[in-house]
N, C-alpha and C. Protein backbone atom coordinates (compact mmCIF):
# COMPACT_ATOMS: atom_id res chain seq x y z
N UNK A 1 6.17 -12.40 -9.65
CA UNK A 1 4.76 -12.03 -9.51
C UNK A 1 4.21 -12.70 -8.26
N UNK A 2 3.77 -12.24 -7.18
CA UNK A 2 2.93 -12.76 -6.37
C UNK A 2 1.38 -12.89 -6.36
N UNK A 3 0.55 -13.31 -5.98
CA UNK A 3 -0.38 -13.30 -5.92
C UNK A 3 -1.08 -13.08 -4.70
N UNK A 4 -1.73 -12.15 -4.73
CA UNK A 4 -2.08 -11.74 -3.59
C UNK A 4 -4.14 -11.91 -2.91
N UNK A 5 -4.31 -12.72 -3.59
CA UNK A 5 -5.85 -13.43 -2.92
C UNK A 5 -6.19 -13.22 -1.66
N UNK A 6 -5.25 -13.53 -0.83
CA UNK A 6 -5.39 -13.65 0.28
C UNK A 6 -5.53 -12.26 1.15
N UNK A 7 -5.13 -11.03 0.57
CA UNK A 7 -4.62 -9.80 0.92
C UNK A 7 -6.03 -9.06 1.94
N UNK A 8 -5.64 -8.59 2.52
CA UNK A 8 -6.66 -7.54 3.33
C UNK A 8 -6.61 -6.49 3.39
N UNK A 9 -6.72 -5.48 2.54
CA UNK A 9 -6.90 -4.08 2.21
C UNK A 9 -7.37 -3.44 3.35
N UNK A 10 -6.66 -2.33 3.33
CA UNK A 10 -7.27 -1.10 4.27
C UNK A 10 -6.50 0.24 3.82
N UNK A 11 -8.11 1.32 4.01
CA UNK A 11 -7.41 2.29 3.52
C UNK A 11 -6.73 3.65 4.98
N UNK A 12 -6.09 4.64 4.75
CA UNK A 12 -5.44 5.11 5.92
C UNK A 12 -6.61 5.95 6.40
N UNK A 13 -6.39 6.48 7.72
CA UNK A 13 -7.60 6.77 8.62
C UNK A 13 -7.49 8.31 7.84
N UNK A 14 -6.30 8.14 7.58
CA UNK A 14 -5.79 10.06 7.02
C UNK A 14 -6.64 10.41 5.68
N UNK A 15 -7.52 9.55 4.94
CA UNK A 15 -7.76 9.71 3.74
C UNK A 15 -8.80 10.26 3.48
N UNK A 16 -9.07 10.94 2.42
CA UNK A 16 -10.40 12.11 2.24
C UNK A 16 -11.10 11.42 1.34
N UNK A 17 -12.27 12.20 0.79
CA UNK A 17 -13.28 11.45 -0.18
C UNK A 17 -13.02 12.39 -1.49
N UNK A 18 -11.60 12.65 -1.31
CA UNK A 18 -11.15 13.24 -2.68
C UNK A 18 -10.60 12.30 -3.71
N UNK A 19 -10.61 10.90 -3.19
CA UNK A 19 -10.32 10.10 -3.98
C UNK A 19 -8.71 9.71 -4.36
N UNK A 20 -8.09 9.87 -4.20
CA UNK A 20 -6.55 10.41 -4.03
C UNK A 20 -5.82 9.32 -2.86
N UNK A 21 -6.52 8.14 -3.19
CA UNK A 21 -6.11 7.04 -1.84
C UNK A 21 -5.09 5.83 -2.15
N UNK A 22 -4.79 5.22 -1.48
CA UNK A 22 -3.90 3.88 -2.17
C UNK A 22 -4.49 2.99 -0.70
N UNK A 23 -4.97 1.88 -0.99
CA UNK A 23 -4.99 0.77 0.24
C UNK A 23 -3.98 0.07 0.17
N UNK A 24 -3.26 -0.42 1.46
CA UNK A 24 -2.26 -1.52 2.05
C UNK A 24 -2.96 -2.69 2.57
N UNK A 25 -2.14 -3.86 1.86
CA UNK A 25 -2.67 -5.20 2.67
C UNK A 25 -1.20 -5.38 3.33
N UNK A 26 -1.00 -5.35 4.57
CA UNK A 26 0.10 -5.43 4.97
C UNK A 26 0.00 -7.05 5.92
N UNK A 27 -1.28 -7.88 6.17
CA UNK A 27 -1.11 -9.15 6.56
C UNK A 27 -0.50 -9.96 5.42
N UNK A 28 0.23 -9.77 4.11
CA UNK A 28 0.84 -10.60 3.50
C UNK A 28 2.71 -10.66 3.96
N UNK A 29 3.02 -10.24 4.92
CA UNK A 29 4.39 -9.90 5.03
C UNK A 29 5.16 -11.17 5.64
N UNK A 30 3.98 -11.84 6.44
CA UNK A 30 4.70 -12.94 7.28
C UNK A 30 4.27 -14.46 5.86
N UNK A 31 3.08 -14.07 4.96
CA UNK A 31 2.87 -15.35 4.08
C UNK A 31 4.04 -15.60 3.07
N UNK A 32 3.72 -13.93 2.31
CA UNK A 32 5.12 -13.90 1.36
C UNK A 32 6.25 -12.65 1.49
N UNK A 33 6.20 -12.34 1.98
CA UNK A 33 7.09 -11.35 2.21
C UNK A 33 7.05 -9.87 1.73
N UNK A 34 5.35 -9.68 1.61
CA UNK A 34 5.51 -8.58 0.90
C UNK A 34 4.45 -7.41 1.47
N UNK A 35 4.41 -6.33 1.26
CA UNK A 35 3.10 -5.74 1.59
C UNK A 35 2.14 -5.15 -0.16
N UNK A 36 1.16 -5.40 0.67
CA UNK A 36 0.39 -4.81 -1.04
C UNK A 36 0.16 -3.42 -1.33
N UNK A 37 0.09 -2.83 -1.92
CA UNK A 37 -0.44 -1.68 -2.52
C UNK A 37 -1.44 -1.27 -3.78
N UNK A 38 -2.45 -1.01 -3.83
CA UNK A 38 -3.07 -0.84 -4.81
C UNK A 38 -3.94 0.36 -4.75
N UNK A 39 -4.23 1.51 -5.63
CA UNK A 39 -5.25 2.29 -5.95
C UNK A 39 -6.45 2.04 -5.70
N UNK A 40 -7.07 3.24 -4.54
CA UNK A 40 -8.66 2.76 -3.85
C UNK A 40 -9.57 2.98 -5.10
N UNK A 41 -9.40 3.72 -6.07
CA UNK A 41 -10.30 3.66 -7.29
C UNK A 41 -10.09 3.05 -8.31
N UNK A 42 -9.45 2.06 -8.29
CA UNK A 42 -9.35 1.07 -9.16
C UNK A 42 -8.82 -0.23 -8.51
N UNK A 43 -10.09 -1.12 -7.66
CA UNK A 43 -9.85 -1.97 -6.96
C UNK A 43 -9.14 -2.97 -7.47
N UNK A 44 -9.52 -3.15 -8.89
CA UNK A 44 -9.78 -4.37 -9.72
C UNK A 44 -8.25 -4.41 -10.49
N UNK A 45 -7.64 -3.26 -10.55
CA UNK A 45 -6.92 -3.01 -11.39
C UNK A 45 -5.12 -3.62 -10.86
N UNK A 46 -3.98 -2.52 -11.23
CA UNK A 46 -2.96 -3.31 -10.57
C UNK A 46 -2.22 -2.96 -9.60
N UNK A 47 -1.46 -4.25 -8.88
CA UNK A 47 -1.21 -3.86 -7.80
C UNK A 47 0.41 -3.81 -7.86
N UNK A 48 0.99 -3.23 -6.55
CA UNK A 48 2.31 -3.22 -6.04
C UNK A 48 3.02 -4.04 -5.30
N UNK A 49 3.71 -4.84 -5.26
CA UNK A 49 3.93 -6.21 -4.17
C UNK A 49 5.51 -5.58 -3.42
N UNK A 50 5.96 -4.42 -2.29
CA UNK A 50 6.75 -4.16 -1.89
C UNK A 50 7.38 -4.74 -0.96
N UNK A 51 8.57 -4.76 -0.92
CA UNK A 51 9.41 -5.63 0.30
C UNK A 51 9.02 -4.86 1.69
N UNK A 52 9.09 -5.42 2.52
CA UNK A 52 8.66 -4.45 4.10
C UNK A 52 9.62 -3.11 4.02
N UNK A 53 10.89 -3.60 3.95
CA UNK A 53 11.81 -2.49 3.78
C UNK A 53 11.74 -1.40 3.26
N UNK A 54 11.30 -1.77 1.84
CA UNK A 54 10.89 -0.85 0.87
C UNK A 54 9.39 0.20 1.41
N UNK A 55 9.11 -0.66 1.70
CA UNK A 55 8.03 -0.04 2.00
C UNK A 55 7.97 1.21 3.42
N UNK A 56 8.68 0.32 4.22
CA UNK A 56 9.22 1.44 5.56
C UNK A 56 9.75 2.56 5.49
N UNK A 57 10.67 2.53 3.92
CA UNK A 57 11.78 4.01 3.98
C UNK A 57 10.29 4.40 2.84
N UNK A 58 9.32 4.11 2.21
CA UNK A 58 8.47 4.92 1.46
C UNK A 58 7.58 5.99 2.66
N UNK A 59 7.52 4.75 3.71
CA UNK A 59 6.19 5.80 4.80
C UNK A 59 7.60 6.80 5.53
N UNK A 60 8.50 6.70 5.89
CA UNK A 60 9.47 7.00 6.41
C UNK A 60 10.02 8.78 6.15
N UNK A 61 9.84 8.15 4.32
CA UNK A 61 9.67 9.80 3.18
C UNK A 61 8.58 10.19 3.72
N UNK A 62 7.55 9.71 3.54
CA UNK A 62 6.22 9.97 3.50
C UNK A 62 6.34 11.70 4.53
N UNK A 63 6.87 10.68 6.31
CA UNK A 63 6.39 11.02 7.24
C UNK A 63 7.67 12.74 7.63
N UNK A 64 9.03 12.63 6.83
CA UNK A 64 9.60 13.51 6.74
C UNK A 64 9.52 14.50 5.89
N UNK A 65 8.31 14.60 5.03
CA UNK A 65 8.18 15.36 4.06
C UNK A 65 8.89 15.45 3.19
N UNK A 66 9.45 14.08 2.22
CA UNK A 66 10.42 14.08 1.22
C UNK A 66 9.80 14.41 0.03
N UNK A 67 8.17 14.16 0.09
CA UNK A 67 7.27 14.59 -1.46
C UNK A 67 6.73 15.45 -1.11
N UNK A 68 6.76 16.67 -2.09
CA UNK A 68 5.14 17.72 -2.60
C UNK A 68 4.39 17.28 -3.06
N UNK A 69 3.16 18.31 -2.87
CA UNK A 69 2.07 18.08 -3.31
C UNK A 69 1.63 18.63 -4.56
C-alpha cells in the first residue's frame, strides 16, 4: 500500500465534461516509484498506485487503439 498525500493530480487536456475522466499524479515516481491513478468523480474514493512501466505500456495501448469504446 502506498500512500499517496503528497500526490498532484491532473486531469488530461483530452477530457470532456462527460465525466468519464481518471486523474494522474505522476510527481510520485521519483518519491516512490509509482504513478497515481484515481477517478475524477470520486476524488475521495480509491486509488491505483502503478509502476511507471505499467503504466507506459497502459498509455502505449491507450495510444494504439488496443481498447473500444
Amino acid at each position: 500500500m502506498h500512500d499517496l498525500t503528497g500526490a498532484i493530480w491532473r486531469t488530461s487536456s483530452r477530457s470532456n465534461d462527460q465525466g468519464l475522466c481518471v486523474e494522474v499524479a505522476d510527481n510520485l515516481v521519483d518519491v516512490l516509484g509509482v504513478v497515481g491513478v484515481r477517478d475524477s468523480k470520486d476524488q475521495a474514493g480509491p486509488t491505483l498506485a502503478i509502476s511507471p512501466p505499467g503504466w507506459a505500456a497502459f498509455v502505449g495501448a491507450i495510444r494504439a487503439g488496443q481498447f473500444g469504446r
